[in-house]
PDB file of N, CA and C in Angstrom:
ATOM      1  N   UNK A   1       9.076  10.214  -4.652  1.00  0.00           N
ATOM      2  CA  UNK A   1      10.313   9.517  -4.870  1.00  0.00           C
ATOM      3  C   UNK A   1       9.979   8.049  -5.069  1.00  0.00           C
ATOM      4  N   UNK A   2      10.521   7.183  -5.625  1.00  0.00           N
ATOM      5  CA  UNK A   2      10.420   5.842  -6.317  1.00  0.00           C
ATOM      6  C   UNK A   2      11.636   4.997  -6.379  1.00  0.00           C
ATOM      7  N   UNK A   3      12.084   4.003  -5.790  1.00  0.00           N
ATOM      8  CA  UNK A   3      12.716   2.906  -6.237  1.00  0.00           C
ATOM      9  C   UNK A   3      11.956   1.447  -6.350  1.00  0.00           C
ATOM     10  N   UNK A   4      11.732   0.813  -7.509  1.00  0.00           N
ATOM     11  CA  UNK A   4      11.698  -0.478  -7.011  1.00  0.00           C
ATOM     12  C   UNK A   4      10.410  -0.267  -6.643  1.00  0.00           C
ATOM     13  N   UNK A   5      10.018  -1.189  -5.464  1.00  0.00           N
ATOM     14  CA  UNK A   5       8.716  -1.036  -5.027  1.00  0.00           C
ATOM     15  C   UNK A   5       8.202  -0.508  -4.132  1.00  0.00           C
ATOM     16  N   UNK A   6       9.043   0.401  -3.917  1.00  0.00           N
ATOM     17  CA  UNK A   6       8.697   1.422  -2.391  1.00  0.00           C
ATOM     18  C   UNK A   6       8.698   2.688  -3.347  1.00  0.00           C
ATOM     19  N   UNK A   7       7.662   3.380  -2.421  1.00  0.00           N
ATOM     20  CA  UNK A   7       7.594   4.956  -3.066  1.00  0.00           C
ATOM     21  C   UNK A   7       6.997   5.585  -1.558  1.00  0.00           C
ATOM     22  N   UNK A   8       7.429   6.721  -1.497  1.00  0.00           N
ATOM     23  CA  UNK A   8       7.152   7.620  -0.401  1.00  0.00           C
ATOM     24  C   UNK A   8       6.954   8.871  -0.852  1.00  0.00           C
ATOM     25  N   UNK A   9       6.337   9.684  -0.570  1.00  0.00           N
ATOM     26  CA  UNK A   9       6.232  10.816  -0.634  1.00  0.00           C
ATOM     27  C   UNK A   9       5.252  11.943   0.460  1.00  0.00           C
ATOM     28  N   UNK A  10       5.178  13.072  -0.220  1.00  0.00           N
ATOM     29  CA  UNK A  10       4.647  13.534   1.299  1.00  0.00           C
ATOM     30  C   UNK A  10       2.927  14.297   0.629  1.00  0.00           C
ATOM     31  N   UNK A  11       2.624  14.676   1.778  1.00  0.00           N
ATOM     32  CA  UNK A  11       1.105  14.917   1.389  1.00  0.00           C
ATOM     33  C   UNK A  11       0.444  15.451   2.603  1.00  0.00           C
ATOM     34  N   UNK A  12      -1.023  15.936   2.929  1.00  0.00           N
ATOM     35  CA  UNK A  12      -1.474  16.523   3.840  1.00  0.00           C
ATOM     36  C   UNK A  12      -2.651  15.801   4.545  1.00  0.00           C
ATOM     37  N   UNK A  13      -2.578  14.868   4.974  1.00  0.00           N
ATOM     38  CA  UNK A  13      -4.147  14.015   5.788  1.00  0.00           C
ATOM     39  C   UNK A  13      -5.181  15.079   5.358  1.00  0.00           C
ATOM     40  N   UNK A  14      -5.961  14.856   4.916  1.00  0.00           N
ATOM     41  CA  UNK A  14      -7.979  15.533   4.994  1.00  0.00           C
ATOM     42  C   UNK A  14      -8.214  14.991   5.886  1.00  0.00           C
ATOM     43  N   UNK A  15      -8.465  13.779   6.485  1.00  0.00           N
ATOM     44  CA  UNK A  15      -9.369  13.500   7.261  1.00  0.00           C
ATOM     45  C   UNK A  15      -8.700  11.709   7.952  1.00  0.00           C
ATOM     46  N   UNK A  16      -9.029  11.359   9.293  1.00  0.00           N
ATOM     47  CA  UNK A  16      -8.920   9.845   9.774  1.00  0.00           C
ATOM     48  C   UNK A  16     -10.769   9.083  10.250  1.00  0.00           C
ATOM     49  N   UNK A  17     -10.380   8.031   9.672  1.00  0.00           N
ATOM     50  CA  UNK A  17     -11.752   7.432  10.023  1.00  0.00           C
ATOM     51  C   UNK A  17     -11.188   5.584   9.709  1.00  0.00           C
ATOM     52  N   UNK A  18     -11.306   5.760  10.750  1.00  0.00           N
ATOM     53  CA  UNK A  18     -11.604   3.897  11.045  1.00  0.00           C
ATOM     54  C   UNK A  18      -9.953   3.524  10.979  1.00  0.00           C
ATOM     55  N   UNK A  19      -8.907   4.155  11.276  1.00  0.00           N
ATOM     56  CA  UNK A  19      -7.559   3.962  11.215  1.00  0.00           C
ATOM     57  C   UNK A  19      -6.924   3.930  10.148  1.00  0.00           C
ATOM     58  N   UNK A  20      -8.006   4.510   8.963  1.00  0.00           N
ATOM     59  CA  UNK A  20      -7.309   5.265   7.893  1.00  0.00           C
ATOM     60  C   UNK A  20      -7.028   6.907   7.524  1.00  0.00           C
ATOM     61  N   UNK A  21      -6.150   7.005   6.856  1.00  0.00           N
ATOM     62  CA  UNK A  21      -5.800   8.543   6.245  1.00  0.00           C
ATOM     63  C   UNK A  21      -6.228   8.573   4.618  1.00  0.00           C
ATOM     64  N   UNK A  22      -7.534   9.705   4.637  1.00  0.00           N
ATOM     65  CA  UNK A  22      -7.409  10.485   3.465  1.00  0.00           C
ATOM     66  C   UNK A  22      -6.384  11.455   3.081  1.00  0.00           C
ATOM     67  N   UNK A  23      -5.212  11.237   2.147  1.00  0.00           N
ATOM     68  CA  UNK A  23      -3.981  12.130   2.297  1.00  0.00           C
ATOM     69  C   UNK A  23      -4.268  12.496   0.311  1.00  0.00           C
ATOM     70  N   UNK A  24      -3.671  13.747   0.705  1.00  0.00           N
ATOM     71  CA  UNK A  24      -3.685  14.983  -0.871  1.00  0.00           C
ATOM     72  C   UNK A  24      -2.330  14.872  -0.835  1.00  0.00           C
ATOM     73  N   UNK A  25      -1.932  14.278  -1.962  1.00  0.00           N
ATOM     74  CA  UNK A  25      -0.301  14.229  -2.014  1.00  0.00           C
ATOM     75  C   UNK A  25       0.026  15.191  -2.988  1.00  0.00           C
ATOM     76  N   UNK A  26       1.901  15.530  -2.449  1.00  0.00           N
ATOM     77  CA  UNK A  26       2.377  16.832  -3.117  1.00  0.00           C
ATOM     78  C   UNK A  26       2.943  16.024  -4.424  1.00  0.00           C
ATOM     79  N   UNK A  27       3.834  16.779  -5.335  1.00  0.00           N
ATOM     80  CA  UNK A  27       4.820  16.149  -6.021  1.00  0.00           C
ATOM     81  C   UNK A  27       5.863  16.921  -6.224  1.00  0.00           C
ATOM     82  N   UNK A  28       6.998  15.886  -6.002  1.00  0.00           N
ATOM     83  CA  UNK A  28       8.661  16.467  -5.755  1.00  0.00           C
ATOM     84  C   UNK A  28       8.707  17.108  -6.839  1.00  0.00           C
ATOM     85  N   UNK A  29       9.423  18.402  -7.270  1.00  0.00           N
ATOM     86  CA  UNK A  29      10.018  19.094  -8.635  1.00  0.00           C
ATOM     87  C   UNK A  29      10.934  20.245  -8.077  1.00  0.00           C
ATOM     88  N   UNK A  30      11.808  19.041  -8.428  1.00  0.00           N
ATOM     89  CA  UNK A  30      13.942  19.305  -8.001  1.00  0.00           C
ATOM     90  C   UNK A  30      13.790  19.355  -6.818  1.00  0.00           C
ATOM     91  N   UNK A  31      13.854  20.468  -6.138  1.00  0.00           N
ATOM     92  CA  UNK A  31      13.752  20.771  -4.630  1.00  0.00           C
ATOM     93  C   UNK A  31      12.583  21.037  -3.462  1.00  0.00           C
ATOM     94  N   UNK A  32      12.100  21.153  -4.406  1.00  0.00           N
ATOM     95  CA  UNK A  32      11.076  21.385  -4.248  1.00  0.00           C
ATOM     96  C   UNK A  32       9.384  20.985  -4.194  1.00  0.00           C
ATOM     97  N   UNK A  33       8.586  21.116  -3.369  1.00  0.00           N
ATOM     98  CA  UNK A  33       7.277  20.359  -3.942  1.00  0.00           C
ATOM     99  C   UNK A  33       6.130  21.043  -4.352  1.00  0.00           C
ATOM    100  N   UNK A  34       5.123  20.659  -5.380  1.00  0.00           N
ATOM    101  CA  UNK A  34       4.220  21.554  -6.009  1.00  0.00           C
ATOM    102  C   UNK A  34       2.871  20.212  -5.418  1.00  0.00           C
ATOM    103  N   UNK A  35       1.544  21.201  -5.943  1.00  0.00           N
ATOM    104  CA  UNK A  35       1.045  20.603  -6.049  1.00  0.00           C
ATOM    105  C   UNK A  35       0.164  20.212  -7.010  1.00  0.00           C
ATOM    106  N   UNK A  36       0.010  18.615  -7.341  1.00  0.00           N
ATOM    107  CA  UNK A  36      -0.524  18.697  -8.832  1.00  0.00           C
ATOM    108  C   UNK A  36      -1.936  19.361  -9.113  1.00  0.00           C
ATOM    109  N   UNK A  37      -1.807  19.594 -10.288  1.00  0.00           N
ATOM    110  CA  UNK A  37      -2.714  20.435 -11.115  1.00  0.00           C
ATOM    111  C   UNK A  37      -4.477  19.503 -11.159  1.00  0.00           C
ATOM    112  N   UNK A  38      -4.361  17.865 -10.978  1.00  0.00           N
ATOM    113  CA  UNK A  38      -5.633  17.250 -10.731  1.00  0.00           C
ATOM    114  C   UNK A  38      -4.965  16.887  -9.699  1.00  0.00           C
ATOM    115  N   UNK A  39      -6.072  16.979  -8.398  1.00  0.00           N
ATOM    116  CA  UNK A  39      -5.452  16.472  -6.721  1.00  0.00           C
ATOM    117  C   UNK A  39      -5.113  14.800  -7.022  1.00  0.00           C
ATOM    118  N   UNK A  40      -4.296  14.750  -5.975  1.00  0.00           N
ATOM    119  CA  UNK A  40      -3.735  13.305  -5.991  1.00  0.00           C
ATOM    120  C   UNK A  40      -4.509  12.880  -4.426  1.00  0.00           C
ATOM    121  N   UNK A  41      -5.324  12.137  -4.598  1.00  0.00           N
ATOM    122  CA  UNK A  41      -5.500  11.452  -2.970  1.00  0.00           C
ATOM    123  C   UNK A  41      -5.701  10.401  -3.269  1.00  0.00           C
ATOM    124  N   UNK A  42      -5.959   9.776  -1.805  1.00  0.00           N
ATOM    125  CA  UNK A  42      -5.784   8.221  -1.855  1.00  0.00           C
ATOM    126  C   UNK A  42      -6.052   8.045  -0.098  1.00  0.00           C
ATOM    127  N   UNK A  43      -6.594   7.080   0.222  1.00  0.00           N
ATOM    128  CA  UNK A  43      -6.640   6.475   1.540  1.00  0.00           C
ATOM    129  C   UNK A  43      -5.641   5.285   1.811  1.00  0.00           C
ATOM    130  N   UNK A  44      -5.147   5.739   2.718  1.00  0.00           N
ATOM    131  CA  UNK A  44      -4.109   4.572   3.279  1.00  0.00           C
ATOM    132  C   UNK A  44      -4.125   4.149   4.602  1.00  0.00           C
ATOM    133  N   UNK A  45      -3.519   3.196   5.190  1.00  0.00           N
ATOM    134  CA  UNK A  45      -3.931   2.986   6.723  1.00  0.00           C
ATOM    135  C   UNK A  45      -3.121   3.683   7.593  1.00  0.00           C
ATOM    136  N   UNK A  46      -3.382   4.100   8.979  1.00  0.00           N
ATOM    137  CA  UNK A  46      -1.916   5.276   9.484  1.00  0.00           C
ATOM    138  C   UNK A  46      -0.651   4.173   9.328  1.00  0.00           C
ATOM    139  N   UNK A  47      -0.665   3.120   9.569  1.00  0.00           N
ATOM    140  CA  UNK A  47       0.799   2.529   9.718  1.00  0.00           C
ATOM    141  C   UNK A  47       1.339   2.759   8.533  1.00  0.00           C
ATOM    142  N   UNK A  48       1.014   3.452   7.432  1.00  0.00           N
ATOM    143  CA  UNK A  48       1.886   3.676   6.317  1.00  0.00           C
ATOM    144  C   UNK A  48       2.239   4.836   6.425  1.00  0.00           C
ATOM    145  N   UNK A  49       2.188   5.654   7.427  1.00  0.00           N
ATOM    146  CA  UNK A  49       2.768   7.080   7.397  1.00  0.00           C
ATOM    147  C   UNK A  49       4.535   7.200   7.963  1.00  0.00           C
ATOM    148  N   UNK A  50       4.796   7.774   7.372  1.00  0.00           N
ATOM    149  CA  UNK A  50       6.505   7.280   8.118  1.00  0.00           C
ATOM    150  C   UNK A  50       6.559   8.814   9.068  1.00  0.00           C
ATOM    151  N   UNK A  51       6.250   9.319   8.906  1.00  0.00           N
ATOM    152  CA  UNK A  51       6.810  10.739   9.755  1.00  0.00           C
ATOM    153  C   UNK A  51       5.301  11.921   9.567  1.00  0.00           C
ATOM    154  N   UNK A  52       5.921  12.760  10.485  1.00  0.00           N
ATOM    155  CA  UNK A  52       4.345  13.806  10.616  1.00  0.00           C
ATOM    156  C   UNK A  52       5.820  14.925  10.264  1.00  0.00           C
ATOM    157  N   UNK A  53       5.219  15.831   9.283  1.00  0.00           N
ATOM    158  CA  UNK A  53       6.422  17.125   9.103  1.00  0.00           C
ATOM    159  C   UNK A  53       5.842  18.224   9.672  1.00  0.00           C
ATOM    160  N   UNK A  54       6.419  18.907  10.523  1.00  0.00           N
ATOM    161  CA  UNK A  54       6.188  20.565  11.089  1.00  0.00           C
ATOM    162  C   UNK A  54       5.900  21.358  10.590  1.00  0.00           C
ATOM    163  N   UNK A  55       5.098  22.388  10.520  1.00  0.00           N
ATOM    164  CA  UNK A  55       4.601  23.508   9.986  1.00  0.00           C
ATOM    165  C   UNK A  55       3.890  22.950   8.536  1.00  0.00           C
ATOM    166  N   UNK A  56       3.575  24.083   8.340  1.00  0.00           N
ATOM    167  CA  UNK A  56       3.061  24.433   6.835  1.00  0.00           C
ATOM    168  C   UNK A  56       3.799  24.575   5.515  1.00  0.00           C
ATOM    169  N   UNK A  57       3.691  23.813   4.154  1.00  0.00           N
ATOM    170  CA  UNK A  57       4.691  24.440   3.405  1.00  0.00           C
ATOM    171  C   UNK A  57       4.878  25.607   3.043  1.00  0.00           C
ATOM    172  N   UNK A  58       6.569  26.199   2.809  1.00  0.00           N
ATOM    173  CA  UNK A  58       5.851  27.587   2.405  1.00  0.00           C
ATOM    174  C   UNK A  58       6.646  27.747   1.288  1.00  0.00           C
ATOM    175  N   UNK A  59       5.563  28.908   0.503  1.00  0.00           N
ATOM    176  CA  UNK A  59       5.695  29.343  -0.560  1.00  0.00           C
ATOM    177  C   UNK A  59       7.081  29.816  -1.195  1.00  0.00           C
ATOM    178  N   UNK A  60       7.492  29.414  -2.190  1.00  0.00           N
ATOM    179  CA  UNK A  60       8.706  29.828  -2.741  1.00  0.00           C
ATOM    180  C   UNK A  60       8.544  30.302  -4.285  1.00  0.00           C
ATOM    181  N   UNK A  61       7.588  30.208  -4.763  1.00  0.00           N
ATOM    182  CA  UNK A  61       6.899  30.882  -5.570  1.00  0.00           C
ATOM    183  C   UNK A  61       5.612  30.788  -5.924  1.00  0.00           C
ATOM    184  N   UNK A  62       4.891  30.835  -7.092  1.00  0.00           N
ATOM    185  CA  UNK A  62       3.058  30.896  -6.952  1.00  0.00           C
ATOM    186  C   UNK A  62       2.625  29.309  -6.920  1.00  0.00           C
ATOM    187  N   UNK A  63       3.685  28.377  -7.486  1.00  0.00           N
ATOM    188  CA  UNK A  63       3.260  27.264  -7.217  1.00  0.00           C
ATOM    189  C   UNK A  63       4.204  26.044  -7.333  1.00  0.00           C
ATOM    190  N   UNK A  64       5.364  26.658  -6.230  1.00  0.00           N
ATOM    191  CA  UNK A  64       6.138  25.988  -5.582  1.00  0.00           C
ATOM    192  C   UNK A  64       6.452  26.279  -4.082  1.00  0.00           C
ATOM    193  N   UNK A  65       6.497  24.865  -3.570  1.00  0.00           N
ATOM    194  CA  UNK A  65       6.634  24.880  -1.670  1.00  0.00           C
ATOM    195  C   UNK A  65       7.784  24.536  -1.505  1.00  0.00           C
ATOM    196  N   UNK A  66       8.680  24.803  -0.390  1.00  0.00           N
ATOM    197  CA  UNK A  66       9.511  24.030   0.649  1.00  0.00           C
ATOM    198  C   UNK A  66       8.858  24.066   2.108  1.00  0.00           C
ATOM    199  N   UNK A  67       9.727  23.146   2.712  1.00  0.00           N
ATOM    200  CA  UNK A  67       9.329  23.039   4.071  1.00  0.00           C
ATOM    201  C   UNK A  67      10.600  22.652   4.838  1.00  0.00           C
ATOM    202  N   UNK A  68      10.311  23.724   6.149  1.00  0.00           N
ATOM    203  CA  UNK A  68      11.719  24.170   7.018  1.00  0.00           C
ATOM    204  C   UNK A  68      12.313  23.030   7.094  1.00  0.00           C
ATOM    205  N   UNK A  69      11.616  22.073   7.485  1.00  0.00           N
ATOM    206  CA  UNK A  69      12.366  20.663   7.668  1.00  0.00           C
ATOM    207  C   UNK A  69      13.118  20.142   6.407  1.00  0.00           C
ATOM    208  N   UNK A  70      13.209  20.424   5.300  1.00  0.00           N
ATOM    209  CA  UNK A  70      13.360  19.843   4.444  1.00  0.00           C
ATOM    210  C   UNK A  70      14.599  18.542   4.402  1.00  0.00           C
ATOM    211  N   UNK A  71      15.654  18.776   4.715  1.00  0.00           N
ATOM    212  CA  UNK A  71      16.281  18.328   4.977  1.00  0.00           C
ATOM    213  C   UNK A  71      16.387  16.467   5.981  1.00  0.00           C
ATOM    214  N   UNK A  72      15.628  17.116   7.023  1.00  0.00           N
ATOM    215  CA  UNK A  72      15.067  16.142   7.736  1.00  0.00           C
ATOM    216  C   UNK A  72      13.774  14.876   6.871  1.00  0.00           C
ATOM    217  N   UNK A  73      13.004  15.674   5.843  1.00  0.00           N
ATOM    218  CA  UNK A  73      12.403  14.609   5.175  1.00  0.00           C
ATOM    219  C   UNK A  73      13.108  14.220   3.738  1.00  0.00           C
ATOM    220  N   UNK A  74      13.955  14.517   3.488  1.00  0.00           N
ATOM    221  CA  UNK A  74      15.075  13.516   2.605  1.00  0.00           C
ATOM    222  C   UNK A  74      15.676  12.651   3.224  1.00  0.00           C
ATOM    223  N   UNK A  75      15.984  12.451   4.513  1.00  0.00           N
ATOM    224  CA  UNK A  75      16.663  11.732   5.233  1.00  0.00           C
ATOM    225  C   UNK A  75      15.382  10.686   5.630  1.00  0.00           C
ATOM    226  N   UNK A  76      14.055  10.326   6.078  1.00  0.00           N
ATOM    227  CA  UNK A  76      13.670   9.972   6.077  1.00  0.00           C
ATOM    228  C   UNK A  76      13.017   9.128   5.182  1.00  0.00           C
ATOM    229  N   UNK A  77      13.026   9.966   3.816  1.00  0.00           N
ATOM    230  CA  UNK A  77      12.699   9.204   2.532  1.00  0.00           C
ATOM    231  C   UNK A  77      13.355   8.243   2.072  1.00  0.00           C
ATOM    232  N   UNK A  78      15.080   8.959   2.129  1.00  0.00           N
ATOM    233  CA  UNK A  78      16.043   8.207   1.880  1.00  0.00           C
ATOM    234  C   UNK A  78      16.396   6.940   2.591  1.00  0.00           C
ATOM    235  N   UNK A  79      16.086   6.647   4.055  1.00  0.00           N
ATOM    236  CA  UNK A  79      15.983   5.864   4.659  1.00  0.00           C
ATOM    237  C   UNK A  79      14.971   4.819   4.306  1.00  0.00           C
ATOM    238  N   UNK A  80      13.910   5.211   3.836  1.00  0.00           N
ATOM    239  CA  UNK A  80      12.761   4.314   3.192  1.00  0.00           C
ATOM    240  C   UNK A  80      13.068   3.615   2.637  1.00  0.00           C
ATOM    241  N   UNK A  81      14.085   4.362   1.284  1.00  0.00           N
ATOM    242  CA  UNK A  81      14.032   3.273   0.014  1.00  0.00           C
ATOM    243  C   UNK A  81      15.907   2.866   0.399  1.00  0.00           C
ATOM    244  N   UNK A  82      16.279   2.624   1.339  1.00  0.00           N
ATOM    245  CA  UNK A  82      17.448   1.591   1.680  1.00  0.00           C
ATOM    246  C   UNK A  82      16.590   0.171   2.302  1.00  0.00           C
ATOM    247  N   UNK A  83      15.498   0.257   3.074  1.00  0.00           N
ATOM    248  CA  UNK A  83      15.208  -0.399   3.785  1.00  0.00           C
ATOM    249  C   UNK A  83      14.544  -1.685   3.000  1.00  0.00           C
TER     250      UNK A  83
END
């Protein structure tokens, strides 16, 4: 998600070292999140993480996810880009 100069989105930590996150990010499509076709990662520091989401995504078709929370991380996103 994107406004302006904030962007959030969600993704899965690989790994912490030295108070950073190696994170594999998903990408939103409609309701849903996939994951891209060349991995997306990137290291960031933990204070850029806004929330930890529960469980695992799950499958809603061969290569689309939701996650139970879903709801709960629109509200958090959405909160992002007011702020």
């Amino acid at each position: 998600m994107l406004c302006g100069n904030v962007c959030a989105v969600v993704g899965e930590i690989q790994s912490i070292t030295d108070g950073n996150a190696t994170i594999s990010f998903m990408k939103r499509s409609g309701k849903y999140f996939i994951w891209p076709v060349k991995p997306d990662t990137d290291t960031l520091p933990l204070s850029e993480i806004l929330c930890s989401i529960d469980g695992e995504p799950i499958p809603v078709s061969k290569t689309r996810f939701q996650f139970a929370n879903a709801a709960e991380i629109d509200a958090v996103l959405m909160q992002t880009l007011i702020e």
